[in-house]
Every structure is written in C-alpha cells, then in structure tokens.
PDB file of N, CA and C in Angstrom:
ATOM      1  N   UNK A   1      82.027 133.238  23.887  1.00  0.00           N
ATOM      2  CA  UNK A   1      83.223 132.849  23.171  1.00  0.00           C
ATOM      3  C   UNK A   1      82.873 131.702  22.228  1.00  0.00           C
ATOM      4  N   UNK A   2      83.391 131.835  20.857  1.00  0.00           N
ATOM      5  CA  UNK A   2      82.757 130.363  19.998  1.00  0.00           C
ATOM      6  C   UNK A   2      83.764 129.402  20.132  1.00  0.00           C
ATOM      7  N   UNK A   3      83.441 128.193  19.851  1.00  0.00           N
ATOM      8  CA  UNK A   3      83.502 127.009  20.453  1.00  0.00           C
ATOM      9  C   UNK A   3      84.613 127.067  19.748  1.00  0.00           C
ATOM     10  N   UNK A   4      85.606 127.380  18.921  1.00  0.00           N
ATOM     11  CA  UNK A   4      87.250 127.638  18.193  1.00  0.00           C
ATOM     12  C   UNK A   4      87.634 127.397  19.689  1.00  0.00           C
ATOM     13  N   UNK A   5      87.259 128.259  20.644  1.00  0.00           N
ATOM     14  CA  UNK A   5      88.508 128.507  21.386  1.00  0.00           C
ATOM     15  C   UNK A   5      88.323 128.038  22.853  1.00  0.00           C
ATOM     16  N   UNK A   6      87.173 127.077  22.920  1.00  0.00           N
ATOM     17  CA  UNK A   6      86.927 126.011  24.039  1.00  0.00           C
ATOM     18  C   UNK A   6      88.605 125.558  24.582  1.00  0.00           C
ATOM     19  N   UNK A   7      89.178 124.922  23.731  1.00  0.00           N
ATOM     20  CA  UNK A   7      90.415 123.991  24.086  1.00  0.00           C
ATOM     21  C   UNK A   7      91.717 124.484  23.901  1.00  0.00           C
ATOM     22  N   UNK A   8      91.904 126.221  23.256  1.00  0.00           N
ATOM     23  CA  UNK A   8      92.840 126.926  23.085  1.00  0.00           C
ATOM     24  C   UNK A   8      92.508 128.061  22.939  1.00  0.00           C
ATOM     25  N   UNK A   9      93.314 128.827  24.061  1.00  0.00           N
ATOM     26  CA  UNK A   9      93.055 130.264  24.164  1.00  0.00           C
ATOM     27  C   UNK A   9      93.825 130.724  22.806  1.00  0.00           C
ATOM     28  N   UNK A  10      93.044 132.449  23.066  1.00  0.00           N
ATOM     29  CA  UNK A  10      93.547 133.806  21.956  1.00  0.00           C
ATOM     30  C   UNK A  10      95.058 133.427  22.266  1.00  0.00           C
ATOM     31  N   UNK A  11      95.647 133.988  23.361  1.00  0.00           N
ATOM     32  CA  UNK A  11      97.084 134.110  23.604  1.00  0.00           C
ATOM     33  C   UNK A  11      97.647 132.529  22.463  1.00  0.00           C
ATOM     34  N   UNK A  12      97.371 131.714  22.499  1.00  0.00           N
ATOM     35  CA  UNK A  12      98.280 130.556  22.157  1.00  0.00           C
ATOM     36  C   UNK A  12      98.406 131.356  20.451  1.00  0.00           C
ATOM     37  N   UNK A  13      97.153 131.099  20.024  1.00  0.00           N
ATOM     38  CA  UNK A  13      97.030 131.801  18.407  1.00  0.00           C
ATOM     39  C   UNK A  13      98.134 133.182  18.485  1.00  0.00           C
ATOM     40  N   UNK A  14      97.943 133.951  19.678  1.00  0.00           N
ATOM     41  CA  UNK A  14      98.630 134.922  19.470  1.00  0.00           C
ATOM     42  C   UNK A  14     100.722 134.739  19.484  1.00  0.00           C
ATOM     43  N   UNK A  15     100.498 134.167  20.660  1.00  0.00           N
ATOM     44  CA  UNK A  15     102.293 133.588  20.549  1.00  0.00           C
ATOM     45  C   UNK A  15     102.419 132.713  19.597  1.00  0.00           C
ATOM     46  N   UNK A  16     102.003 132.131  18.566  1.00  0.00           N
ATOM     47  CA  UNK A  16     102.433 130.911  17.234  1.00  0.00           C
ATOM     48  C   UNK A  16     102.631 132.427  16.030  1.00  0.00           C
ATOM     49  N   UNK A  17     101.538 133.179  16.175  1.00  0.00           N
ATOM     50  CA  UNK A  17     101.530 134.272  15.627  1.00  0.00           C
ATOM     51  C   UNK A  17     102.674 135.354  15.128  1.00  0.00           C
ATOM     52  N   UNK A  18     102.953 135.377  17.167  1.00  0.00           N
ATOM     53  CA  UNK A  18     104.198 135.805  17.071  1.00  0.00           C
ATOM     54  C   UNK A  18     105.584 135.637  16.807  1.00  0.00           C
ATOM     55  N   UNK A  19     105.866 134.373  16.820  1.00  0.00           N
ATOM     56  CA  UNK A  19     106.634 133.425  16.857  1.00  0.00           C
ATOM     57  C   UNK A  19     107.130 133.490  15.589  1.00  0.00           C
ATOM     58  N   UNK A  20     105.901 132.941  14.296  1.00  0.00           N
ATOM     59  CA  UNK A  20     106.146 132.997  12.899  1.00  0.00           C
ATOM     60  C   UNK A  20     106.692 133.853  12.284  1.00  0.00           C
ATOM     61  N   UNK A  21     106.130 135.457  12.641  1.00  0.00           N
ATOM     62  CA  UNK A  21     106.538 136.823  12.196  1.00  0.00           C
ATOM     63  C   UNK A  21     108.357 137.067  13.126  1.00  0.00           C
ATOM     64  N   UNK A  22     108.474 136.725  14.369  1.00  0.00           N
ATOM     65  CA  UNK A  22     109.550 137.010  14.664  1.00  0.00           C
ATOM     66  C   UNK A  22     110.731 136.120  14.109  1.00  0.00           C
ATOM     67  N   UNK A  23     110.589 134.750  13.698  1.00  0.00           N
ATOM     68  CA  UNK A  23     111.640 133.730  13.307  1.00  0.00           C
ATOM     69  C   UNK A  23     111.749 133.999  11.682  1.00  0.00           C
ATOM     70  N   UNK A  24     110.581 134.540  10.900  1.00  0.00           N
ATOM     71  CA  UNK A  24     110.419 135.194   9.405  1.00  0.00           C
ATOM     72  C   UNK A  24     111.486 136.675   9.365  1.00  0.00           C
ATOM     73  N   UNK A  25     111.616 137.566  10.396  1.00  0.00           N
ATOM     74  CA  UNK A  25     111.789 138.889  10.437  1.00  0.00           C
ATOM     75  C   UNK A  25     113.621 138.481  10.884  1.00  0.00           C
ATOM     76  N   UNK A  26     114.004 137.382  11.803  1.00  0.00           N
ATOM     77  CA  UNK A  26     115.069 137.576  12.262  1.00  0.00           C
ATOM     78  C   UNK A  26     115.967 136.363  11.093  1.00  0.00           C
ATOM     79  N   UNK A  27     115.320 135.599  10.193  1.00  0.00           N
ATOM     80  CA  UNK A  27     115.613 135.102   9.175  1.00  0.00           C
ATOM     81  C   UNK A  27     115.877 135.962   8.029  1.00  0.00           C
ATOM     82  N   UNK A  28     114.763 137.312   7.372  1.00  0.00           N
ATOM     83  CA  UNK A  28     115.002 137.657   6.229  1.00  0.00           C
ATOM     84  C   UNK A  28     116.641 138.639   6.720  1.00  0.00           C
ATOM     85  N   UNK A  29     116.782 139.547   7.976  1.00  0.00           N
ATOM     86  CA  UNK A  29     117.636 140.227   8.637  1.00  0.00           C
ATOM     87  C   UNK A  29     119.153 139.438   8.749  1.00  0.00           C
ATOM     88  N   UNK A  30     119.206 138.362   8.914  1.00  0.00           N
ATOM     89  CA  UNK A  30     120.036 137.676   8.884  1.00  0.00           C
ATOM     90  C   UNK A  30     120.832 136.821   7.601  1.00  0.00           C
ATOM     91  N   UNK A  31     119.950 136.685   6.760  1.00  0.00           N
ATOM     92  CA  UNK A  31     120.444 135.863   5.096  1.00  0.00           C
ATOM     93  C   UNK A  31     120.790 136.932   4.306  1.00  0.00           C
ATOM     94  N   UNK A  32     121.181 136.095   3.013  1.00  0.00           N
ATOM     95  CA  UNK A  32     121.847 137.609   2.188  1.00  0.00           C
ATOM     96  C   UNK A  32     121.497 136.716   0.833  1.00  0.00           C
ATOM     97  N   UNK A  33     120.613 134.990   0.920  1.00  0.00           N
ATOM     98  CA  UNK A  33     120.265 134.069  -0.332  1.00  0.00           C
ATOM     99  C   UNK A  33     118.720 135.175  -0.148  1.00  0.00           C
ATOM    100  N   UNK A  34     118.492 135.348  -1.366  1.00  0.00           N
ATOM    101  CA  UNK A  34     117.219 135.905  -1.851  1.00  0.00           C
ATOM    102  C   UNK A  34     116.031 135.245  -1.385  1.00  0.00           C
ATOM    103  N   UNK A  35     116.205 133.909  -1.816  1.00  0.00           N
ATOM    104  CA  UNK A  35     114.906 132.962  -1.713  1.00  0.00           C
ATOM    105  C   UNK A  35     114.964 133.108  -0.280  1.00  0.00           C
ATOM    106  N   UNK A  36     115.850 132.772   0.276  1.00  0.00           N
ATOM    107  CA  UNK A  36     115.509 132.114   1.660  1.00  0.00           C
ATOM    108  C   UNK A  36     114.879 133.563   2.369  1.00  0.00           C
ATOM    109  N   UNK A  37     115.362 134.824   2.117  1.00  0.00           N
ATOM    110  CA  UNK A  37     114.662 135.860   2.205  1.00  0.00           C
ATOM    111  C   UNK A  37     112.946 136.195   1.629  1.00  0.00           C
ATOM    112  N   UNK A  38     112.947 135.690   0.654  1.00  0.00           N
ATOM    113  CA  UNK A  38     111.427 135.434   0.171  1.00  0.00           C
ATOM    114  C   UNK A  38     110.812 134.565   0.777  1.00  0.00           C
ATOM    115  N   UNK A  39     111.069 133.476   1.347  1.00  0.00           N
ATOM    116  CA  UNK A  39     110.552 132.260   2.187  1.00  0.00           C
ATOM    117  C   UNK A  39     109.984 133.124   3.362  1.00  0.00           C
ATOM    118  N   UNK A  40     111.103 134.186   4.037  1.00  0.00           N
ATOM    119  CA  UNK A  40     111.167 134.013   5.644  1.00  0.00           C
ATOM    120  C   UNK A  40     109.862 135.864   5.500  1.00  0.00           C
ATOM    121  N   UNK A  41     109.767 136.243   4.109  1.00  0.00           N
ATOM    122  CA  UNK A  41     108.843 137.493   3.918  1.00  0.00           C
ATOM    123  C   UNK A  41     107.641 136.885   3.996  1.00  0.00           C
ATOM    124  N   UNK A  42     107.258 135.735   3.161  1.00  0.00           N
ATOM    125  CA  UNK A  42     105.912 134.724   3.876  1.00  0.00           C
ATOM    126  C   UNK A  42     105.659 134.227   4.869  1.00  0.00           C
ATOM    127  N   UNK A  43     106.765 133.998   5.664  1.00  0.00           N
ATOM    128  CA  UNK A  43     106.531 133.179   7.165  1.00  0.00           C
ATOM    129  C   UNK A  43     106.327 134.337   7.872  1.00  0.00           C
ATOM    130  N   UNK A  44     106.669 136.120   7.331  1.00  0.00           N
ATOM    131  CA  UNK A  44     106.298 136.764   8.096  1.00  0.00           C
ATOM    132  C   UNK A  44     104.665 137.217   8.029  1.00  0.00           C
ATOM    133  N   UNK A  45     104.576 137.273   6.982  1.00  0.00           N
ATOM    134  CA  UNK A  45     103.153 137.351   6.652  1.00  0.00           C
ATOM    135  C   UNK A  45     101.814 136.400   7.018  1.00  0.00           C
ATOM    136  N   UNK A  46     102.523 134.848   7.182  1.00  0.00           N
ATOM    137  CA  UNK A  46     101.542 134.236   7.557  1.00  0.00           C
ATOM    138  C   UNK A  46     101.480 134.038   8.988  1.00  0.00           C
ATOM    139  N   UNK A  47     102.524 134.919   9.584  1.00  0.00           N
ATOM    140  CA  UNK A  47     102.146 135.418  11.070  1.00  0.00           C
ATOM    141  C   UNK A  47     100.969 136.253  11.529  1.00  0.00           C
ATOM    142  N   UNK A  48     101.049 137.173  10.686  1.00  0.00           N
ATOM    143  CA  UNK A  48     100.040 138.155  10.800  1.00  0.00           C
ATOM    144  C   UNK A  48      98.754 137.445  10.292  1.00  0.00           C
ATOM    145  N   UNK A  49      98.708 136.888   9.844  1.00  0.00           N
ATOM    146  CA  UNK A  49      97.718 136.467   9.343  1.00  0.00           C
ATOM    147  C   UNK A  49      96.388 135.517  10.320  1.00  0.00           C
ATOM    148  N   UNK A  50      97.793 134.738  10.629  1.00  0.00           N
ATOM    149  CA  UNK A  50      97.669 133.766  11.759  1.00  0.00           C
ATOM    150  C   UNK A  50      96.463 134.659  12.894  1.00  0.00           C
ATOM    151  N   UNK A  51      97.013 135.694  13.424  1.00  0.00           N
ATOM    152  CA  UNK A  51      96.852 136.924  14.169  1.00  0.00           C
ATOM    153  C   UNK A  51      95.375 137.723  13.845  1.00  0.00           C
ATOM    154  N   UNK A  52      95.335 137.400  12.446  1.00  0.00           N
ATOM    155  CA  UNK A  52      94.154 138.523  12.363  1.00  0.00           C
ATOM    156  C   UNK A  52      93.052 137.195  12.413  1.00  0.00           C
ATOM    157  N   UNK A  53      93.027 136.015  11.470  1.00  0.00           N
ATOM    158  CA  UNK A  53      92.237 134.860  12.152  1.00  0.00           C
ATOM    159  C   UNK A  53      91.539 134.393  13.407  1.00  0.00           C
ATOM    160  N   UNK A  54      92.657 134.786  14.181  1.00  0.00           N
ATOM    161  CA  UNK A  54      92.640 134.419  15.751  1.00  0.00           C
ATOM    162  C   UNK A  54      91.458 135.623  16.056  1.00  0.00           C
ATOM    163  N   UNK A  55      92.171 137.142  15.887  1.00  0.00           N
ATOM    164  CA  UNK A  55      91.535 137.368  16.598  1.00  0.00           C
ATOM    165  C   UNK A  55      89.832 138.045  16.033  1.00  0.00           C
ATOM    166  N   UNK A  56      89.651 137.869  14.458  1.00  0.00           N
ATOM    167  CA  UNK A  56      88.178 137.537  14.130  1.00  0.00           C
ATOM    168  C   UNK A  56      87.403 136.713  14.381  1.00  0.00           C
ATOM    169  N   UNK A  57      88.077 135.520  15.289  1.00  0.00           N
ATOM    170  CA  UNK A  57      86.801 134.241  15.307  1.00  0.00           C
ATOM    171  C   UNK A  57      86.569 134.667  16.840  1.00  0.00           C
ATOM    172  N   UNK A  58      87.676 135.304  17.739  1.00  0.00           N
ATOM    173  CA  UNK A  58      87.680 135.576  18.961  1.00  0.00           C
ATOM    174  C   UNK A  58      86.014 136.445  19.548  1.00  0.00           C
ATOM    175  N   UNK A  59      86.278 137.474  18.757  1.00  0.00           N
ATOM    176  CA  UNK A  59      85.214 138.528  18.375  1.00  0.00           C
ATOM    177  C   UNK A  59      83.862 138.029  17.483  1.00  0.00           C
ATOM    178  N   UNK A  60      84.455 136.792  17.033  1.00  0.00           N
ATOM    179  CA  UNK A  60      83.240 136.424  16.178  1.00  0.00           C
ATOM    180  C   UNK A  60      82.790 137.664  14.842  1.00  0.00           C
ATOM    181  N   UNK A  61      84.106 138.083  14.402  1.00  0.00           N
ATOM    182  CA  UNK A  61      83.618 139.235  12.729  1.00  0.00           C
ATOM    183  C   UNK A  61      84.058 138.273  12.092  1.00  0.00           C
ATOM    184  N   UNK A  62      83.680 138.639  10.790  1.00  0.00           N
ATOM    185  CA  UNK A  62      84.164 138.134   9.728  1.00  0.00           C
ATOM    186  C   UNK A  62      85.942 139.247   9.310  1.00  0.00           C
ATOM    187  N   UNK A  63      85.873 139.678  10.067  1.00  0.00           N
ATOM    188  CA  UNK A  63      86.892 141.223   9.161  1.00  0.00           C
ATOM    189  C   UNK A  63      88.136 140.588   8.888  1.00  0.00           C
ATOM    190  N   UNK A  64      88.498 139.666   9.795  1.00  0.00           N
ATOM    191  CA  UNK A  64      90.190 138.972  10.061  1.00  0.00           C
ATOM    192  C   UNK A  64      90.447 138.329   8.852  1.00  0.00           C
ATOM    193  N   UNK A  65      89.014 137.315   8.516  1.00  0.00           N
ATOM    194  CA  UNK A  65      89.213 136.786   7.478  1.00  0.00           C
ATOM    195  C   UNK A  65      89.825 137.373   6.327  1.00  0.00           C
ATOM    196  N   UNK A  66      88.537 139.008   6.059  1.00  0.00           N
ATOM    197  CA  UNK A  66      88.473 139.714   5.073  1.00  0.00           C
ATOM    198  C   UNK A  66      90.528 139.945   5.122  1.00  0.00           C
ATOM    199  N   UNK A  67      90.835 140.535   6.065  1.00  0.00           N
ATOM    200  CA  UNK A  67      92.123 141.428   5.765  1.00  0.00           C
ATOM    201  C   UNK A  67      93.038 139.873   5.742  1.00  0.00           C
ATOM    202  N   UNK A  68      92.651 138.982   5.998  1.00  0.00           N
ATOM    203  CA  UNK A  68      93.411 137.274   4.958  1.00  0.00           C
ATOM    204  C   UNK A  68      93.732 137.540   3.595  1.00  0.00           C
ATOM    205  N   UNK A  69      92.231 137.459   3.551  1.00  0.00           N
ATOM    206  CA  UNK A  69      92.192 137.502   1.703  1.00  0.00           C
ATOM    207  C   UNK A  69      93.131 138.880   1.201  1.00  0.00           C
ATOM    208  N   UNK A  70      93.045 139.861   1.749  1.00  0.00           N
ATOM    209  CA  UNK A  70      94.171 140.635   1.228  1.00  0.00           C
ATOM    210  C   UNK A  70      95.719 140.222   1.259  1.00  0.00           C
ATOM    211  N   UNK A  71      95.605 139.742   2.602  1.00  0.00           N
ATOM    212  CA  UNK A  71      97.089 139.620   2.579  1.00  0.00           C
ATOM    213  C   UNK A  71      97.773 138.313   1.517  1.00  0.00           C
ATOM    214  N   UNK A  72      96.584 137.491   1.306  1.00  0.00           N
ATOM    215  CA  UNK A  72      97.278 136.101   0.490  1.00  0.00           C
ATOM    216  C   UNK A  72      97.192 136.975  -0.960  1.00  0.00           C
ATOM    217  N   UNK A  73      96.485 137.684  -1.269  1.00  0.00           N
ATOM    218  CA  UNK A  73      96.365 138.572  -2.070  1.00  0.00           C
ATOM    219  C   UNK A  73      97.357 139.049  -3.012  1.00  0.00           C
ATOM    220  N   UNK A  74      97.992 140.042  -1.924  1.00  0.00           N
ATOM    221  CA  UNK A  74      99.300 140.656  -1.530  1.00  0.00           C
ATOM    222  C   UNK A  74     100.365 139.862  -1.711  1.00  0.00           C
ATOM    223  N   UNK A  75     100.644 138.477  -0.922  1.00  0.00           N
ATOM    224  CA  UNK A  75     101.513 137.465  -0.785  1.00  0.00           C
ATOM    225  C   UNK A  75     101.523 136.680  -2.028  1.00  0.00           C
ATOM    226  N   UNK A  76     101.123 137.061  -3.161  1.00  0.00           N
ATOM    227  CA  UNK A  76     100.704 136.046  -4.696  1.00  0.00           C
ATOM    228  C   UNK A  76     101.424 136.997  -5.699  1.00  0.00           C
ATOM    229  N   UNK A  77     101.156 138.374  -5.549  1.00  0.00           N
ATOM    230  CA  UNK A  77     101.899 139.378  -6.448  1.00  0.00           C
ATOM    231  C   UNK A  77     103.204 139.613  -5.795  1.00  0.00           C
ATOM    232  N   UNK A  78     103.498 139.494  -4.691  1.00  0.00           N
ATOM    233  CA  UNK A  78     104.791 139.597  -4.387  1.00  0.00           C
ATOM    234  C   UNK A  78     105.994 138.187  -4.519  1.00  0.00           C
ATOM    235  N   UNK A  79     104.897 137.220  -4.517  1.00  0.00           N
ATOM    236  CA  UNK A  79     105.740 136.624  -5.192  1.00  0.00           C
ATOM    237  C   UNK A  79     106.067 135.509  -6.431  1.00  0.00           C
ATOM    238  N   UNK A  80     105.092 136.381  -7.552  1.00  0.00           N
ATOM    239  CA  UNK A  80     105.474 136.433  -8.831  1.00  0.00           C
ATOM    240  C   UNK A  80     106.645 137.523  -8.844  1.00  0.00           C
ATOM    241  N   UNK A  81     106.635 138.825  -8.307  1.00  0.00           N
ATOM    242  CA  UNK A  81     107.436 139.859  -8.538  1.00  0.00           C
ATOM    243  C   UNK A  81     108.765 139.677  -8.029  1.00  0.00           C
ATOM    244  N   UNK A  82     109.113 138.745  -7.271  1.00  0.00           N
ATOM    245  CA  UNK A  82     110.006 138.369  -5.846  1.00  0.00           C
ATOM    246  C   UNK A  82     110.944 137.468  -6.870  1.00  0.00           C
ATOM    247  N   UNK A  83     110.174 136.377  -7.374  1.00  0.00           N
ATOM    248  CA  UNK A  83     110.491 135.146  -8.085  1.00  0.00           C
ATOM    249  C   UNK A  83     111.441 135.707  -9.637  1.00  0.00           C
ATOM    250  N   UNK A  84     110.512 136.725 -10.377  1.00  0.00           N
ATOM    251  CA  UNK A  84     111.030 137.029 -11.433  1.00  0.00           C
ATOM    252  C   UNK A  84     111.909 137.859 -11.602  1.00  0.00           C
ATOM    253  N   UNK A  85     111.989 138.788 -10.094  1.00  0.00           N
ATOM    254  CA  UNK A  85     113.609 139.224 -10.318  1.00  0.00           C
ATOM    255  C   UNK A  85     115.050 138.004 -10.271  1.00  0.00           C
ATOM    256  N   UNK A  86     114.158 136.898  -8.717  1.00  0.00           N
ATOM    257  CA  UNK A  86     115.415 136.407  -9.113  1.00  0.00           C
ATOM    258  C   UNK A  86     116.106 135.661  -9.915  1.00  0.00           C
ATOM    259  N   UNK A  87     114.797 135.557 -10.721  1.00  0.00           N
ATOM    260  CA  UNK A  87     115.742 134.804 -11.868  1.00  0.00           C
ATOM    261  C   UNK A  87     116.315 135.448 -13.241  1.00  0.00           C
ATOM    262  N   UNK A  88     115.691 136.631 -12.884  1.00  0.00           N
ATOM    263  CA  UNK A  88     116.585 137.773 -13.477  1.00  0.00           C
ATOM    264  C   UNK A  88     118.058 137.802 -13.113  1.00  0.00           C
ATOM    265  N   UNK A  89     118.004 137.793 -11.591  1.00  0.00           N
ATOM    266  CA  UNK A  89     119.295 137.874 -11.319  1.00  0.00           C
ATOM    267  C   UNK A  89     120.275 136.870 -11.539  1.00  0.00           C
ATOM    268  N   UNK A  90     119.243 135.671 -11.247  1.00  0.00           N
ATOM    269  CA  UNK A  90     120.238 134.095 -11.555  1.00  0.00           C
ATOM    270  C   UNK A  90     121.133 134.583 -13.131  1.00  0.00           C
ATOM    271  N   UNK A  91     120.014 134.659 -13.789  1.00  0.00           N
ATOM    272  CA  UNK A  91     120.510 134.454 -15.275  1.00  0.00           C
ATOM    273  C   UNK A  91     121.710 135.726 -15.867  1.00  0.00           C
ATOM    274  N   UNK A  92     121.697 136.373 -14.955  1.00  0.00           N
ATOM    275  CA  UNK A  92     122.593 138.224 -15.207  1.00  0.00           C
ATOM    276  C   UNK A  92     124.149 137.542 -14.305  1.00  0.00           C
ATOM    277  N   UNK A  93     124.107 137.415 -13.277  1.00  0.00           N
ATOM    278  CA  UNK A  93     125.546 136.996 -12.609  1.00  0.00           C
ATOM    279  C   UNK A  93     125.318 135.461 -11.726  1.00  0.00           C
ATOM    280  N   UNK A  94     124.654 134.871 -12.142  1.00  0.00           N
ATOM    281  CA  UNK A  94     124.437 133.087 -11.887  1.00  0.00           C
ATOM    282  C   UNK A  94     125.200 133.478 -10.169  1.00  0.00           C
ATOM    283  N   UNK A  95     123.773 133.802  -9.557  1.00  0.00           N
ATOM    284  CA  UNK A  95     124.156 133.896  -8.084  1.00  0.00           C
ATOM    285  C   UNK A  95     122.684 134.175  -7.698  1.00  0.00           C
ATOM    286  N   UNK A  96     122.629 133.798  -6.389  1.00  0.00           N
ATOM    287  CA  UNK A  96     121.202 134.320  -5.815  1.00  0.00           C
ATOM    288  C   UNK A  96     121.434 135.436  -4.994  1.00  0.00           C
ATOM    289  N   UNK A  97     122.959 136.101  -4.395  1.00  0.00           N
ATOM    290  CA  UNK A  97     123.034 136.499  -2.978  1.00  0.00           C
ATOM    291  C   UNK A  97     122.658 137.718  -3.804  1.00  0.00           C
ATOM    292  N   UNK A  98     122.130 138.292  -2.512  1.00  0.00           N
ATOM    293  CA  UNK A  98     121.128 139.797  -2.449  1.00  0.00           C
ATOM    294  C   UNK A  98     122.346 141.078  -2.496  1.00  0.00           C
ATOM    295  N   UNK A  99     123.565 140.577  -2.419  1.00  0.00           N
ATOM    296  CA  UNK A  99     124.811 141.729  -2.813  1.00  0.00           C
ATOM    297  C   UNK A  99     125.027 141.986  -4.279  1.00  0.00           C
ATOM    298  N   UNK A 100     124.528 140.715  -4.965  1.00  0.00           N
ATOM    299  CA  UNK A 100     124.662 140.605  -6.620  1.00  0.00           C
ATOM    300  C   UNK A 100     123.524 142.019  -6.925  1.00  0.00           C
ATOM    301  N   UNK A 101     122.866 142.446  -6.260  1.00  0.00           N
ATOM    302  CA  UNK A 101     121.677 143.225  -6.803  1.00  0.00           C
ATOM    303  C   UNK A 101     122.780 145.109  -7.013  1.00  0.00           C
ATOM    304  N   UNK A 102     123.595 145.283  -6.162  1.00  0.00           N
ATOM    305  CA  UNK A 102     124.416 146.223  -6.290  1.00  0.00           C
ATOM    306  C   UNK A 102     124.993 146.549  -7.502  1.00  0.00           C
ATOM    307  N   UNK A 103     125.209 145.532  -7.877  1.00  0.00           N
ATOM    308  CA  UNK A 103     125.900 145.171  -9.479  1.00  0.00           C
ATOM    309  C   UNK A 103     125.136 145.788 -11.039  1.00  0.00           C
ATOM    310  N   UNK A 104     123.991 145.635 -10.403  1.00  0.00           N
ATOM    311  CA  UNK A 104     123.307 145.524 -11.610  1.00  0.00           C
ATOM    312  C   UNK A 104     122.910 147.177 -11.717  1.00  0.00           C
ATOM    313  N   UNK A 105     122.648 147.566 -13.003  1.00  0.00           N
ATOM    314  CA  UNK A 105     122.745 148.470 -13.579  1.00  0.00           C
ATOM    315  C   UNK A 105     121.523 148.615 -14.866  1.00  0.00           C
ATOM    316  N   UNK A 106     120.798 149.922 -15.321  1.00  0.00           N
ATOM    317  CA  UNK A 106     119.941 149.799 -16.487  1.00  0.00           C
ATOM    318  C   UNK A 106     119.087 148.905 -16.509  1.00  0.00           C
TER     319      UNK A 106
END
C-alpha cells in the first residue's frame, strides 16, 4: 500500500467522495436557480473525481489520474457552455430560474 494511505484509509476518500456527489446530486434535484445548479453539477463531478484519485494511488496506476484530466476537461467546456446560456437567459427574461428556459423559443 503507498504511503498516501498510511494515516487514511480508501473508505474515508471513498465516503468524502460520496458525500460530494450525493449533497451535488440532491442540490442540483432540489434548486430551480441555474447557477446554484451549475455549482452543485461540479460538486458532483469533483466527487467522482475525488473517487477515481483515491482509488489510482490505492492500486498505485496512474489511470485515476488520467480519467481526472478528462473529467476537469469535461468540467471547463461545460462550463463555458453552462455560463453562456445563462446569461443568455439573464439578458432574454432578467431571471436565472431554470422555468424561464420553457419560455424561450427560436
């Protein structure tokens, strides 16, 4: 086992892991403000992330890292794409809530 995880087990990495993705997932499910929905789509992501870290150094691969770099990747275009609708939307009916998106048309 490498010395990462002398003073903290897999499981701990794994429940903070879980934790992030479940309080991200029961946040975006619950709001109807965009951002705070875009916030809680990263806190879900940097759960997983958390997760694949943990468990590449566990194993000692490099791979966890590798599928990181995708996901921050991933997490950079989504939110340029995330960001510029909503200020699409701000500027169309000066609102953030995610019901304003019904509205819109063309």
């Amino acid at each position: 086992m490498p010395d990462v995880f002398t003073n903290i087990a897999l499981q701990h990495y794994l429940i903070v892991g879980a934790l992030m993705f479940a309080i991200g997932m029961i946040g975006f499910m619950c709001r109807r403000n965009l951002i705070v929905m875009f916030l809680c789509s990263e806190l879900m992501l940097q759960g997983v992330a958390i997760n694949f870290i943990a468990f590449g150094a566990f194993w000692g691969k490099l791979s966890g890292q590798a599928f990181v770099i995708f996901i921050l990747a991933i997490a950079a275009a989504e939110a340029a794409l995330a960001l510029a609708i909503i200020v699409l939307l701000f500027r169309q009916k000066h609102t953030v809530d995610s019901q304003a998106f019904r509205e819109l048309r063309g």
